[in-house]
PDB file of N, CA and C in Angstrom:
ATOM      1  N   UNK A   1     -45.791   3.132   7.327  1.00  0.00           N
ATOM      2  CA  UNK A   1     -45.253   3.054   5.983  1.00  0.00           C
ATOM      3  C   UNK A   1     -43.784   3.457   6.022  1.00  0.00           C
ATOM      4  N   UNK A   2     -43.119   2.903   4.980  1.00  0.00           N
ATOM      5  CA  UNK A   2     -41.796   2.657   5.400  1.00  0.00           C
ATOM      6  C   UNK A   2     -41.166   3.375   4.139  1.00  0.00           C
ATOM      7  N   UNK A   3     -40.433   4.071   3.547  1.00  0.00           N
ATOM      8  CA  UNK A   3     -39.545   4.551   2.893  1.00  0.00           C
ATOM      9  C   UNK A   3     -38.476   3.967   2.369  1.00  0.00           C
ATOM     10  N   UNK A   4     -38.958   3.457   1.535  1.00  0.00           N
ATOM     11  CA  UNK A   4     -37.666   2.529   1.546  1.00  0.00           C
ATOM     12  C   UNK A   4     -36.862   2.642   0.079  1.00  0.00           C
ATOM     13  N   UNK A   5     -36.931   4.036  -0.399  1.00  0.00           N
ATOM     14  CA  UNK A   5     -36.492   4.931  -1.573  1.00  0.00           C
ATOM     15  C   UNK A   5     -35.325   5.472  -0.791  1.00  0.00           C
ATOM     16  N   UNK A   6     -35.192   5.907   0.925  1.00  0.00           N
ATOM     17  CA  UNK A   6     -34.633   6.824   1.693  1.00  0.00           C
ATOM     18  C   UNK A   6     -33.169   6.623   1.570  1.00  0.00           C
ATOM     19  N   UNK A   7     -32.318   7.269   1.888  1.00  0.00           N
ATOM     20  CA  UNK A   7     -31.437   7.396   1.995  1.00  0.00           C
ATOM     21  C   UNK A   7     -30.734   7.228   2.921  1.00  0.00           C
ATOM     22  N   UNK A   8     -29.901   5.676   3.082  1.00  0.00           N
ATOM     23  CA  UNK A   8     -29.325   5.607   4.912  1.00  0.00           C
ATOM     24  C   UNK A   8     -28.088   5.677   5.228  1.00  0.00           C
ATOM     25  N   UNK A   9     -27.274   6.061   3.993  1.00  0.00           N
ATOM     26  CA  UNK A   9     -25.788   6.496   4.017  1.00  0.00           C
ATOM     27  C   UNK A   9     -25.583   7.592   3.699  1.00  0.00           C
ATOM     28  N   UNK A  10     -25.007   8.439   4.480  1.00  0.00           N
ATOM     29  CA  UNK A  10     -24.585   9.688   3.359  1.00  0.00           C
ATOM     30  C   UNK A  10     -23.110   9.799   2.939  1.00  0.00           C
ATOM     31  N   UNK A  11     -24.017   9.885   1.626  1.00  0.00           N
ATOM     32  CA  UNK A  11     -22.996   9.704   0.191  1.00  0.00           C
ATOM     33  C   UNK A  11     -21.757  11.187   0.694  1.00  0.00           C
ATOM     34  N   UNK A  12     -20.621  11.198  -0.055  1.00  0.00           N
ATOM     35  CA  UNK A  12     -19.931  12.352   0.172  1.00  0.00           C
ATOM     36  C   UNK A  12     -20.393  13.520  -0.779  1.00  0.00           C
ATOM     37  N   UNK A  13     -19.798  15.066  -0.492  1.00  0.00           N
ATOM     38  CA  UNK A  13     -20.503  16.139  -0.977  1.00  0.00           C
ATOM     39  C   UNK A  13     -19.705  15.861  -2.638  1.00  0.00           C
ATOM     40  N   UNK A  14     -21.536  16.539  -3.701  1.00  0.00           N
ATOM     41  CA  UNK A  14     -20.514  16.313  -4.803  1.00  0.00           C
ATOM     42  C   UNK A  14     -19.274  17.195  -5.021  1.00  0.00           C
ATOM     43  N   UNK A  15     -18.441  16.917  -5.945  1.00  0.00           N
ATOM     44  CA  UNK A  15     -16.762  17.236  -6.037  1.00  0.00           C
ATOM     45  C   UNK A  15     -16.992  19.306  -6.223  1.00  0.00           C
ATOM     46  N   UNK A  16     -18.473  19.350  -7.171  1.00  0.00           N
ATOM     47  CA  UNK A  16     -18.488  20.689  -7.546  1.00  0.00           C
ATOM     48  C   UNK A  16     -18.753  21.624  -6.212  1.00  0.00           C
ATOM     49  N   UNK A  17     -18.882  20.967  -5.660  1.00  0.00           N
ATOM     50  CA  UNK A  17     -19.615  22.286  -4.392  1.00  0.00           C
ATOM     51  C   UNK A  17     -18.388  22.754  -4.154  1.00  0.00           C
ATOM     52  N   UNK A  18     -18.744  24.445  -3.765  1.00  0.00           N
ATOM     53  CA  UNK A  18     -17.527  25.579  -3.435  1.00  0.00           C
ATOM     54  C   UNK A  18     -17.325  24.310  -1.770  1.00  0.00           C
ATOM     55  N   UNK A  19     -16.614  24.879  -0.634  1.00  0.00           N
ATOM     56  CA  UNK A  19     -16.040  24.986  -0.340  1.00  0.00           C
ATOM     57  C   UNK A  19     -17.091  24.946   1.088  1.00  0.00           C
ATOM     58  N   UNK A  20     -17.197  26.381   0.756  1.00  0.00           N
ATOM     59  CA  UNK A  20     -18.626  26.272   2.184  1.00  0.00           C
ATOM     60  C   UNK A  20     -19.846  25.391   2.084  1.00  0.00           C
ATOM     61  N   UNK A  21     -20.274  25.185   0.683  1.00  0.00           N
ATOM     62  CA  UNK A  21     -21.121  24.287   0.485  1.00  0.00           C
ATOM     63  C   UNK A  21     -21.218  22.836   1.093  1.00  0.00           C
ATOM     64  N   UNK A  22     -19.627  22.215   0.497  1.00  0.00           N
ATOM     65  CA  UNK A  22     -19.433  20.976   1.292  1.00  0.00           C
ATOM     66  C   UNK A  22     -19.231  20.915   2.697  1.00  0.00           C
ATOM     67  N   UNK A  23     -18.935  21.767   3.174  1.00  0.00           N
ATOM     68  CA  UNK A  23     -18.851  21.808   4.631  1.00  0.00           C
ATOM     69  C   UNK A  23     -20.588  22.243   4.977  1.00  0.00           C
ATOM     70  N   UNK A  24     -21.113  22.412   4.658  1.00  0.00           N
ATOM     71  CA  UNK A  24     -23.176  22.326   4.970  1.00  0.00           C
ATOM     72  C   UNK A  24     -23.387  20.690   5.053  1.00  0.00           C
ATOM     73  N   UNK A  25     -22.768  20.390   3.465  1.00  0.00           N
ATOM     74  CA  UNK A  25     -23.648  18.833   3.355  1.00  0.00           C
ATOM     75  C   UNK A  25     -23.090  18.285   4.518  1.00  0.00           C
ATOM     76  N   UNK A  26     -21.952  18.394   4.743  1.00  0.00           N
ATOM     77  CA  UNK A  26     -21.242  16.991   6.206  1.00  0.00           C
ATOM     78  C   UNK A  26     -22.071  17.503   7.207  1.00  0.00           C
ATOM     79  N   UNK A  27     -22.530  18.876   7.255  1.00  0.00           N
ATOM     80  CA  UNK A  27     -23.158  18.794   8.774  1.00  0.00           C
ATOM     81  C   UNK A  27     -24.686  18.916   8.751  1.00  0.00           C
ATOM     82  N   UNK A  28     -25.161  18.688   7.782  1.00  0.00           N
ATOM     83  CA  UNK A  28     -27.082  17.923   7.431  1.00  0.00           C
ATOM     84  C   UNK A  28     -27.341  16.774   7.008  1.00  0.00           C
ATOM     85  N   UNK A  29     -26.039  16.030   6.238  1.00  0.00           N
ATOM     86  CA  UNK A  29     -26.324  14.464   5.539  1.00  0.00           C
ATOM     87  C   UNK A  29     -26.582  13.374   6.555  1.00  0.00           C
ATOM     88  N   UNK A  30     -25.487  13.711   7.960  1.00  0.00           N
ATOM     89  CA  UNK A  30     -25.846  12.437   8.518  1.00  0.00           C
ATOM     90  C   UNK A  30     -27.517  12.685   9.781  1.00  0.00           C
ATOM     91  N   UNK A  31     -27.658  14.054   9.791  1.00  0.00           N
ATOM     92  CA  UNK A  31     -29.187  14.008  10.677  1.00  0.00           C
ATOM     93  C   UNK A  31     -30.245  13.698   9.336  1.00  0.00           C
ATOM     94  N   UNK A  32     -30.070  13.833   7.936  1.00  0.00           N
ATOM     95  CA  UNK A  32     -31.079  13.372   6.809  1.00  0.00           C
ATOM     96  C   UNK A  32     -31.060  12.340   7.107  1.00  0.00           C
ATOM     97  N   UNK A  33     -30.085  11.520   7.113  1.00  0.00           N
ATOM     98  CA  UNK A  33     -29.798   9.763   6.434  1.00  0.00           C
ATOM     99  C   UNK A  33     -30.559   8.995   8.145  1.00  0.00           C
ATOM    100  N   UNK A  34     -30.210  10.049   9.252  1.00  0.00           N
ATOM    101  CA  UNK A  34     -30.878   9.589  10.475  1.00  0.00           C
ATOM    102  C   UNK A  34     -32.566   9.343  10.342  1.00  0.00           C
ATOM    103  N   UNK A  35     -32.869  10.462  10.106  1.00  0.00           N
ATOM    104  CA  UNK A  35     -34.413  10.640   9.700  1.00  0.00           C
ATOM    105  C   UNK A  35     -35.145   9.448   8.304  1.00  0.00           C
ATOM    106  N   UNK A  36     -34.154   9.372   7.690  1.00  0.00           N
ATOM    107  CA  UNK A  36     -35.071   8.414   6.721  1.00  0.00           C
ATOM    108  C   UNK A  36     -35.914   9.473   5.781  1.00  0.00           C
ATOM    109  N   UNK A  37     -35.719  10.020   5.686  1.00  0.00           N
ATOM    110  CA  UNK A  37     -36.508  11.380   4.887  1.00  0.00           C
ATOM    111  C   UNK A  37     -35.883  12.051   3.288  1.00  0.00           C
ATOM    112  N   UNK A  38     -35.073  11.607   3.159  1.00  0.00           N
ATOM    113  CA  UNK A  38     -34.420  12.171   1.763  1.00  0.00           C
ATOM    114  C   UNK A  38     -33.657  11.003   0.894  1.00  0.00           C
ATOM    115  N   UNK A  39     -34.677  11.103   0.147  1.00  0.00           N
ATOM    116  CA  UNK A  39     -34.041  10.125  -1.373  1.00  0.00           C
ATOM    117  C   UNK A  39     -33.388  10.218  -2.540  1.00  0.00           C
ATOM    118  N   UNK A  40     -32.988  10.086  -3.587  1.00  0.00           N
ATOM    119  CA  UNK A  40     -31.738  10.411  -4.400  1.00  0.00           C
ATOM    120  C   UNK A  40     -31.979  11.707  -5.248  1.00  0.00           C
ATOM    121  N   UNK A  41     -33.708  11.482  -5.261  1.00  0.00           N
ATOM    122  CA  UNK A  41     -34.573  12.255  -6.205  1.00  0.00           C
ATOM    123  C   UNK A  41     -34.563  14.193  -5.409  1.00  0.00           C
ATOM    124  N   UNK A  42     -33.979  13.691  -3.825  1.00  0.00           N
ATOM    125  CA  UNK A  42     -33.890  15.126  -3.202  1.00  0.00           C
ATOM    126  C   UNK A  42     -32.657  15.909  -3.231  1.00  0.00           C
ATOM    127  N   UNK A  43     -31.649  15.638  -3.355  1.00  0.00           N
ATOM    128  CA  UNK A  43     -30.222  15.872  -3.706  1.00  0.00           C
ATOM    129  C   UNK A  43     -30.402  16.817  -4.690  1.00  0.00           C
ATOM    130  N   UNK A  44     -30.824  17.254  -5.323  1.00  0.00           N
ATOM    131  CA  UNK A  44     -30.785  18.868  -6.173  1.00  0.00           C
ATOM    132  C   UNK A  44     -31.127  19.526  -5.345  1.00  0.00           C
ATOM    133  N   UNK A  45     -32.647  19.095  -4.483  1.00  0.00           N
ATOM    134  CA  UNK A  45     -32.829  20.339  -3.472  1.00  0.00           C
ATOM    135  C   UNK A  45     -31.876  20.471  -2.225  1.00  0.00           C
ATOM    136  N   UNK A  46     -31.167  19.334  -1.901  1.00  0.00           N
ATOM    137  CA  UNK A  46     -30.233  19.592  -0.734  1.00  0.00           C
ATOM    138  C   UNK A  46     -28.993  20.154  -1.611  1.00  0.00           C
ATOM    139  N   UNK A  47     -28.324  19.918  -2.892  1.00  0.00           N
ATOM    140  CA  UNK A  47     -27.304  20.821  -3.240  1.00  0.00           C
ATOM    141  C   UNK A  47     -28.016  22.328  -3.345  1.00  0.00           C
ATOM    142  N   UNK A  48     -28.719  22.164  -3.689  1.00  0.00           N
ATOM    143  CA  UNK A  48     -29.334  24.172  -3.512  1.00  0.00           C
ATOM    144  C   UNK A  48     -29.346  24.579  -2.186  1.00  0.00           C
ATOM    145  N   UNK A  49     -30.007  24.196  -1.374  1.00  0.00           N
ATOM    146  CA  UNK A  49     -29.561  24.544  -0.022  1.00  0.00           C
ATOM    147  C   UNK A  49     -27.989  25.008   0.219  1.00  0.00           C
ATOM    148  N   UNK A  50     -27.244  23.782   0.187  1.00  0.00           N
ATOM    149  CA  UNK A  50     -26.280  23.494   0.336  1.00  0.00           C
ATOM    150  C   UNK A  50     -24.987  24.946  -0.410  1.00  0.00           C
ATOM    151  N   UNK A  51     -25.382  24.885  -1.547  1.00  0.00           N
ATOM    152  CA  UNK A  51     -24.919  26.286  -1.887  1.00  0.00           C
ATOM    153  C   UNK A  51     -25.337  27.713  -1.452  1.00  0.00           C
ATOM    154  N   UNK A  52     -26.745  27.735  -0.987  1.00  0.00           N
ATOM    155  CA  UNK A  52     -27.407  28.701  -0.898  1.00  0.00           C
ATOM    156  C   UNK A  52     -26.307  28.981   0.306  1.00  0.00           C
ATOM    157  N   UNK A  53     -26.490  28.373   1.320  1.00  0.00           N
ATOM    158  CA  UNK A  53     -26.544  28.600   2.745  1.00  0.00           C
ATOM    159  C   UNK A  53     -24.608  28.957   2.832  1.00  0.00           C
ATOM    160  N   UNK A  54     -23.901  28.566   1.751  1.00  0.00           N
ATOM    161  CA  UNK A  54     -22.811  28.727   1.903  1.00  0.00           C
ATOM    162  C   UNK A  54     -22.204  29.955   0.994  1.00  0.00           C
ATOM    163  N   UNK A  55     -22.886  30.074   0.210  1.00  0.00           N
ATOM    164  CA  UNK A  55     -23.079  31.508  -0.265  1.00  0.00           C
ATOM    165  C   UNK A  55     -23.255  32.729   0.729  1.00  0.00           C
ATOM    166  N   UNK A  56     -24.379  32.370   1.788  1.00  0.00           N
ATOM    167  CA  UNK A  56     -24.450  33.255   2.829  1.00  0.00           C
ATOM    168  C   UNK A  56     -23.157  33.649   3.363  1.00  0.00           C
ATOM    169  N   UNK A  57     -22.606  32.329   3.927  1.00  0.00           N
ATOM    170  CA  UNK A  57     -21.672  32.892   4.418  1.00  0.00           C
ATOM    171  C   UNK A  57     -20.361  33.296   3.769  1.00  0.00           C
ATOM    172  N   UNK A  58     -20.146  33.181   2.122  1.00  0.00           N
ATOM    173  CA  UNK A  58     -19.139  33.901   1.113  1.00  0.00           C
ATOM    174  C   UNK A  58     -19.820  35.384   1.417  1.00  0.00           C
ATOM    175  N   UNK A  59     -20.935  35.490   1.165  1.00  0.00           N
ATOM    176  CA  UNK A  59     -20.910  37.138   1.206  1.00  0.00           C
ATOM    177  C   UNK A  59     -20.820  37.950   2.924  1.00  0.00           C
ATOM    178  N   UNK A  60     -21.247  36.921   3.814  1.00  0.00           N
ATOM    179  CA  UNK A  60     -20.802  37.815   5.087  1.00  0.00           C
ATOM    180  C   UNK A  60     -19.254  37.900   5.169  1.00  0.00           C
ATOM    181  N   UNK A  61     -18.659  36.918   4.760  1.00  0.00           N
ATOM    182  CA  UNK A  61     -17.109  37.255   4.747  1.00  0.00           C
ATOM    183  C   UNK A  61     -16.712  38.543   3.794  1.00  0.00           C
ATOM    184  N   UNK A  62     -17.253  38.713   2.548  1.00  0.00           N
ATOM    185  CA  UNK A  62     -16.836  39.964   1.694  1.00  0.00           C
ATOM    186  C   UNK A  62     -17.466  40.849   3.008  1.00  0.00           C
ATOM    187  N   UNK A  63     -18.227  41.011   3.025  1.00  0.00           N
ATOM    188  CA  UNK A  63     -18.913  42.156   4.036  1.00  0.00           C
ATOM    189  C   UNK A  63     -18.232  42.706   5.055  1.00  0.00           C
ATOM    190  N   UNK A  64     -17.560  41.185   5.757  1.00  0.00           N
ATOM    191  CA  UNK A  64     -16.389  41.640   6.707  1.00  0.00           C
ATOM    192  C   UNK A  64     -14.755  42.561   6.276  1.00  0.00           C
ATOM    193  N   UNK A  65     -14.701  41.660   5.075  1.00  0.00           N
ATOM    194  CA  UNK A  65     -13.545  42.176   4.751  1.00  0.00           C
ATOM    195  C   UNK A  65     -13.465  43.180   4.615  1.00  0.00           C
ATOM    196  N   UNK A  66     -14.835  44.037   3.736  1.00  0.00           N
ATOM    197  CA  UNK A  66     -14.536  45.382   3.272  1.00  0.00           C
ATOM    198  C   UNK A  66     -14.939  46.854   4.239  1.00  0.00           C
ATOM    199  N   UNK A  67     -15.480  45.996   5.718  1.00  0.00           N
ATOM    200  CA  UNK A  67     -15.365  46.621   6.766  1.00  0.00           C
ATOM    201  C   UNK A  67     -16.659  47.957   6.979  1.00  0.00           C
ATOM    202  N   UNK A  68     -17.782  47.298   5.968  1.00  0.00           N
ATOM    203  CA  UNK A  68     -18.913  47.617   6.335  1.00  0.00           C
ATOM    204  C   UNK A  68     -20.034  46.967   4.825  1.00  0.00           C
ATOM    205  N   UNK A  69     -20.940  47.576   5.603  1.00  0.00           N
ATOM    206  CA  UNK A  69     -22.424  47.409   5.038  1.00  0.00           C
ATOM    207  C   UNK A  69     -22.442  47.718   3.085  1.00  0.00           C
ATOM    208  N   UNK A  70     -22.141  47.085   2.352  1.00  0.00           N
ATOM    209  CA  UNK A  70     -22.467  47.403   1.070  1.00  0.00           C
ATOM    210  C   UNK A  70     -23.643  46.940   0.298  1.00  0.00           C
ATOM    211  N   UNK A  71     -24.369  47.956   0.263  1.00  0.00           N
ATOM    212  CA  UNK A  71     -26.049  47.933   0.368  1.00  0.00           C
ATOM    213  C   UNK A  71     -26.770  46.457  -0.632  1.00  0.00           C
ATOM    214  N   UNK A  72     -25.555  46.783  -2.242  1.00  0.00           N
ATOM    215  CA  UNK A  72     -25.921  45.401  -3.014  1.00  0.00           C
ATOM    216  C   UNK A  72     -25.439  44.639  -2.376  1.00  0.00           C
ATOM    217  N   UNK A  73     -24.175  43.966  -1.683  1.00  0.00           N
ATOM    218  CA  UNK A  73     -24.045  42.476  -1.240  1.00  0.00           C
ATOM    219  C   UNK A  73     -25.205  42.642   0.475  1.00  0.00           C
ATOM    220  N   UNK A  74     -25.547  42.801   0.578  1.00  0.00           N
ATOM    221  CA  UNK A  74     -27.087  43.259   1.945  1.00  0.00           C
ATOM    222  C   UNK A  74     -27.566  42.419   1.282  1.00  0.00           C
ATOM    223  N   UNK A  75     -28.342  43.144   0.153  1.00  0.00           N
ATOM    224  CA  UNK A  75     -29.001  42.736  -0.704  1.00  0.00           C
ATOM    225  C   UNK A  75     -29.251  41.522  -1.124  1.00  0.00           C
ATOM    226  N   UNK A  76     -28.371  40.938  -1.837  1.00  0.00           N
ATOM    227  CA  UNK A  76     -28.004  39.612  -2.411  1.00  0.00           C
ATOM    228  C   UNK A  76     -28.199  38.982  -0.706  1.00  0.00           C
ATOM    229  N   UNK A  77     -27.262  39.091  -0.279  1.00  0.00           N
ATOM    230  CA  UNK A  77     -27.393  38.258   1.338  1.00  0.00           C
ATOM    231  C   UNK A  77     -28.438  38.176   1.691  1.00  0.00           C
ATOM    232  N   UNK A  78     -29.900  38.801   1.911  1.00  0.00           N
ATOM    233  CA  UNK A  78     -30.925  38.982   2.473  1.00  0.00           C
ATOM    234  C   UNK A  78     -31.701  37.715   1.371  1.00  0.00           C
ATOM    235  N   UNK A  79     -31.698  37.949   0.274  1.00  0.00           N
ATOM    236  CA  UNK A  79     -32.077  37.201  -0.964  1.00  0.00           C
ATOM    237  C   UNK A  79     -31.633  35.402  -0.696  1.00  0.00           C
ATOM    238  N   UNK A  80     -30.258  35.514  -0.715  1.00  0.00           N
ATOM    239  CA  UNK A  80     -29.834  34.414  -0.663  1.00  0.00           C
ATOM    240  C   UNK A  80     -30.470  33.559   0.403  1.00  0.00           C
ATOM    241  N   UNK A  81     -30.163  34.496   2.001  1.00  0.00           N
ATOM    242  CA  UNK A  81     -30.495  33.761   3.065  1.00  0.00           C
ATOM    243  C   UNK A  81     -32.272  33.185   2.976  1.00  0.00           C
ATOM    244  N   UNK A  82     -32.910  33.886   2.500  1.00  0.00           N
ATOM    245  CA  UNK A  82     -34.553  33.773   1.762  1.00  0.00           C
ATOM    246  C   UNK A  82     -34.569  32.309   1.056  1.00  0.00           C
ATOM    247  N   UNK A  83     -33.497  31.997   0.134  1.00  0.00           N
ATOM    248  CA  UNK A  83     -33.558  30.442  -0.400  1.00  0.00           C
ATOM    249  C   UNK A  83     -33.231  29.927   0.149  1.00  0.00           C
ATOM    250  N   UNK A  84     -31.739  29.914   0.987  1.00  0.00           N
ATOM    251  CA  UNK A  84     -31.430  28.906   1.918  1.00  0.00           C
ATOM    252  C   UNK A  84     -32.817  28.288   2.868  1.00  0.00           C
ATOM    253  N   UNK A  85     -33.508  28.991   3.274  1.00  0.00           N
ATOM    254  CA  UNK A  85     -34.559  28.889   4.303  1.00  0.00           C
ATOM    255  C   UNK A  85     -35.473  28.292   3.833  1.00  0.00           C
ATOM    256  N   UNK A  86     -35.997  28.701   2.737  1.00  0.00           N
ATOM    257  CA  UNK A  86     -36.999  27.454   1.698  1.00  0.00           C
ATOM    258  C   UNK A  86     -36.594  26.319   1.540  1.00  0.00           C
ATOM    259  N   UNK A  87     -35.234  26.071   0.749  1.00  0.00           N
ATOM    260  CA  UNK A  87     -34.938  24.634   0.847  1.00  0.00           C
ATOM    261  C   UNK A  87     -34.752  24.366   2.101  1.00  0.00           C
ATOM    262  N   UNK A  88     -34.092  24.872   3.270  1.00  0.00           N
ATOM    263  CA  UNK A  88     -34.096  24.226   4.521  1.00  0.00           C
ATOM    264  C   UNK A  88     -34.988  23.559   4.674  1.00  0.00           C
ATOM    265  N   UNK A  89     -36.574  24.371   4.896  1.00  0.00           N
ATOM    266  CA  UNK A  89     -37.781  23.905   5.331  1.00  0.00           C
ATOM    267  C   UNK A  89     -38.383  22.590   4.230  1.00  0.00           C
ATOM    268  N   UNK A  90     -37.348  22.692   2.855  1.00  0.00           N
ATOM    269  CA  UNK A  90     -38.324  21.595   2.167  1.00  0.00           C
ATOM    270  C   UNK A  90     -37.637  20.162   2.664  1.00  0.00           C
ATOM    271  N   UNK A  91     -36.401  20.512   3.030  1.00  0.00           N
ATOM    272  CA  UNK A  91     -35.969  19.384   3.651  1.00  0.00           C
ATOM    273  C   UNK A  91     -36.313  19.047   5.237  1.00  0.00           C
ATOM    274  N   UNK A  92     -37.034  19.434   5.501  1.00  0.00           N
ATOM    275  CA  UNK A  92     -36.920  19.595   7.003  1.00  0.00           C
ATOM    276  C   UNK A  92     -35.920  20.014   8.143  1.00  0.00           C
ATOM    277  N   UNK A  93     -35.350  21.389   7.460  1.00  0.00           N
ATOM    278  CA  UNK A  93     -34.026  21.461   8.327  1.00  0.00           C
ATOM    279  C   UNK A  93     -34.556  22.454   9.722  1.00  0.00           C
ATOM    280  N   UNK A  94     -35.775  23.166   9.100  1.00  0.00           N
ATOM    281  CA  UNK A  94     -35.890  24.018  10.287  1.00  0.00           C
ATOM    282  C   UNK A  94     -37.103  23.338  11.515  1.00  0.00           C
ATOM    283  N   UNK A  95     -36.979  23.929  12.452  1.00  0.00           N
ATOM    284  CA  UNK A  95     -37.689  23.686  14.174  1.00  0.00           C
ATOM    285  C   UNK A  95     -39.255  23.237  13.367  1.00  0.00           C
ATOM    286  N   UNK A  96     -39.944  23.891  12.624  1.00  0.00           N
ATOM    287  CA  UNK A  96     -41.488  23.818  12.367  1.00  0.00           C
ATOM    288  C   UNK A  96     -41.652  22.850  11.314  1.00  0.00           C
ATOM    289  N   UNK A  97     -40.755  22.371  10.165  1.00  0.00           N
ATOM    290  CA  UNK A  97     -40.939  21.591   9.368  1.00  0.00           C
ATOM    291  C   UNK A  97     -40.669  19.925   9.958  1.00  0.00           C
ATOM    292  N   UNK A  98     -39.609  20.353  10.909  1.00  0.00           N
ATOM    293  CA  UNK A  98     -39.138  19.102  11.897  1.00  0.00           C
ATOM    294  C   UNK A  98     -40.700  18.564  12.606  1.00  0.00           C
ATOM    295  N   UNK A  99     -41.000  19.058  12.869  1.00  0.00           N
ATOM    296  CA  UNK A  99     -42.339  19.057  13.729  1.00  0.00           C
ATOM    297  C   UNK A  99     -43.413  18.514  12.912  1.00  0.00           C
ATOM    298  N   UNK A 100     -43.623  18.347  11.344  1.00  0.00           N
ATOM    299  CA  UNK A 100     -45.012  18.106  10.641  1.00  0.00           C
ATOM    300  C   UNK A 100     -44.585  16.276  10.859  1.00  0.00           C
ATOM    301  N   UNK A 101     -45.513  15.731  10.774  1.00  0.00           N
ATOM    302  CA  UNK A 101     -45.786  14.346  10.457  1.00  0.00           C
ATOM    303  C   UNK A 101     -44.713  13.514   9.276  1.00  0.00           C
ATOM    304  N   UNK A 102     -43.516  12.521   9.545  1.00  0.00           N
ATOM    305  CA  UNK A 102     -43.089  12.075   8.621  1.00  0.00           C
ATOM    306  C   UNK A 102     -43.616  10.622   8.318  1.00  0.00           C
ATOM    307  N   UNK A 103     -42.570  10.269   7.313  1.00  0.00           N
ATOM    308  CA  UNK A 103     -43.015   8.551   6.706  1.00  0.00           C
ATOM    309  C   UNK A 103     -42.935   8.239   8.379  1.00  0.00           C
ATOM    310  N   UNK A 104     -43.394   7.002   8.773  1.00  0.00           N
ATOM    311  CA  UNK A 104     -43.532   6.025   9.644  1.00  0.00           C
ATOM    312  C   UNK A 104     -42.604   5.007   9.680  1.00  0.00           C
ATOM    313  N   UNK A 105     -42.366   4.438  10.962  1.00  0.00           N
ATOM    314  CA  UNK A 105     -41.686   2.915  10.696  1.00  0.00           C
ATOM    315  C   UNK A 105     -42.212   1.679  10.400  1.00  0.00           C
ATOM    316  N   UNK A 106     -41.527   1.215  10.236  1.00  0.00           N
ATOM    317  CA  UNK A 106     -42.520  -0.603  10.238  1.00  0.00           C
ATOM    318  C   UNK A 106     -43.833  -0.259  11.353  1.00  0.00           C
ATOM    319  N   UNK A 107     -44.714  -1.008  11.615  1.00  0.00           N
ATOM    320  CA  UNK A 107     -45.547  -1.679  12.991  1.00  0.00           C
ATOM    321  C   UNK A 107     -45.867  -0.203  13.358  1.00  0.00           C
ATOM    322  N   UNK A 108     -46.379   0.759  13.217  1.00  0.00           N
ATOM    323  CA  UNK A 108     -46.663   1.860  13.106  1.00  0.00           C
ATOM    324  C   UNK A 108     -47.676   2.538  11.855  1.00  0.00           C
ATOM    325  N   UNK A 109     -48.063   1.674  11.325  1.00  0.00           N
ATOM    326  CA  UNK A 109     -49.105   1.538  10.432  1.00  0.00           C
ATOM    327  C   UNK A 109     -50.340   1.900  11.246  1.00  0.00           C
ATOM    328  N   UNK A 110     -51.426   2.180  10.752  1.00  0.00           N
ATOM    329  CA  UNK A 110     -52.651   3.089  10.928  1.00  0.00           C
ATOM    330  C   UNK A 110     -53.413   1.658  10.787  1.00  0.00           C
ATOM    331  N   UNK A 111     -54.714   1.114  11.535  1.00  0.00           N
ATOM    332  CA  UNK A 111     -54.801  -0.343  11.296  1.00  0.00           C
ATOM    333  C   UNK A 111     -56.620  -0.115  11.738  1.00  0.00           C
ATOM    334  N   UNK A 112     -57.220   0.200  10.634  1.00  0.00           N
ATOM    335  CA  UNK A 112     -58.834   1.064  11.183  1.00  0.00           C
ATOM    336  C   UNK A 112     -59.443  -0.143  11.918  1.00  0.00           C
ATOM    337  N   UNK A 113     -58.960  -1.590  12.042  1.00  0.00           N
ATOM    338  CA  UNK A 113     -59.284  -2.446  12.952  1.00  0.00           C
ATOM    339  C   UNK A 113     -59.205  -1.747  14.354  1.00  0.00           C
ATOM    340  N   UNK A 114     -58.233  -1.143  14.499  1.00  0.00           N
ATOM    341  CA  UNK A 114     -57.749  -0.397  16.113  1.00  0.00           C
ATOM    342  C   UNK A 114     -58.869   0.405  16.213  1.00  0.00           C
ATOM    343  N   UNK A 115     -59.864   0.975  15.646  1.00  0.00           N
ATOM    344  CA  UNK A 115     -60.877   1.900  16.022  1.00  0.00           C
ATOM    345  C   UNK A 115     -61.831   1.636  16.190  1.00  0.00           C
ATOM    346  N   UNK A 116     -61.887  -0.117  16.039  1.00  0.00           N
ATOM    347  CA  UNK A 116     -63.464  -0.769  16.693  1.00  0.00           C
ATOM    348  C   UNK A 116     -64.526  -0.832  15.180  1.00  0.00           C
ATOM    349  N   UNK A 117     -63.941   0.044  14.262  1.00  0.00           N
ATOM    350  CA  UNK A 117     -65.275  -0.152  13.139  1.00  0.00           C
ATOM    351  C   UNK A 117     -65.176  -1.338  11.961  1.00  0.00           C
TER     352      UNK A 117
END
């Protein structure tokens, strides 16, 4: 079965994303658009990611700057990195979600003729 809702260009990041955000989408849009796995209807969950994960790294930079551990931005960071990782996995960004069963290609169809019954 074939997908054919999917997404095989990737579009550019929208205009609103901070900064770190758009620099996420350029480096997940073109392994999505590879996979065949994300359709127009997924793009809220890849901009959440997409912010999440760049948020992470806005607050490890405050963290750096102010030249230690400030227990609320920990906090928030630990939180944040927690969503980034959900949407990762709903998109398939991480090692174990990569791994479950996706859509199929053409001629790769399931054909219960092939099982003799």
């Amino acid at each position: 079965m074939v997908n054919n809702d999917a997404v095989t260009r990737a579009p550019p990041a929208p205009s609103w994303l901070p900064r770190e955000a758009k620099a996420e989408w350029r480096r997940v849009m073109p392994g999505l658009t590879k996979r065949r796995i994300l359709t127009a209807a997924d793009f809220g969950t890849l901009e959440n990611y997409c912010v999440a994960t760049g948020r992470v790294r806005q607050i490890e930079r405050r963290i750096q700057e102010i030249g230690g551990i400030d227990v609320q931005l920990a906090r928030l960071q630990i939180h944040v990195m927690a969503t980034a990782r959900q949407h990762a996995a709903e998109l398939g960004l991480t090692p174990v979600s990569r791994s479950r069963p996706t859509i199929r290609e053409d001629g790769d169809d399931d054909n219960i003729s092939d099982l003799g019954l």
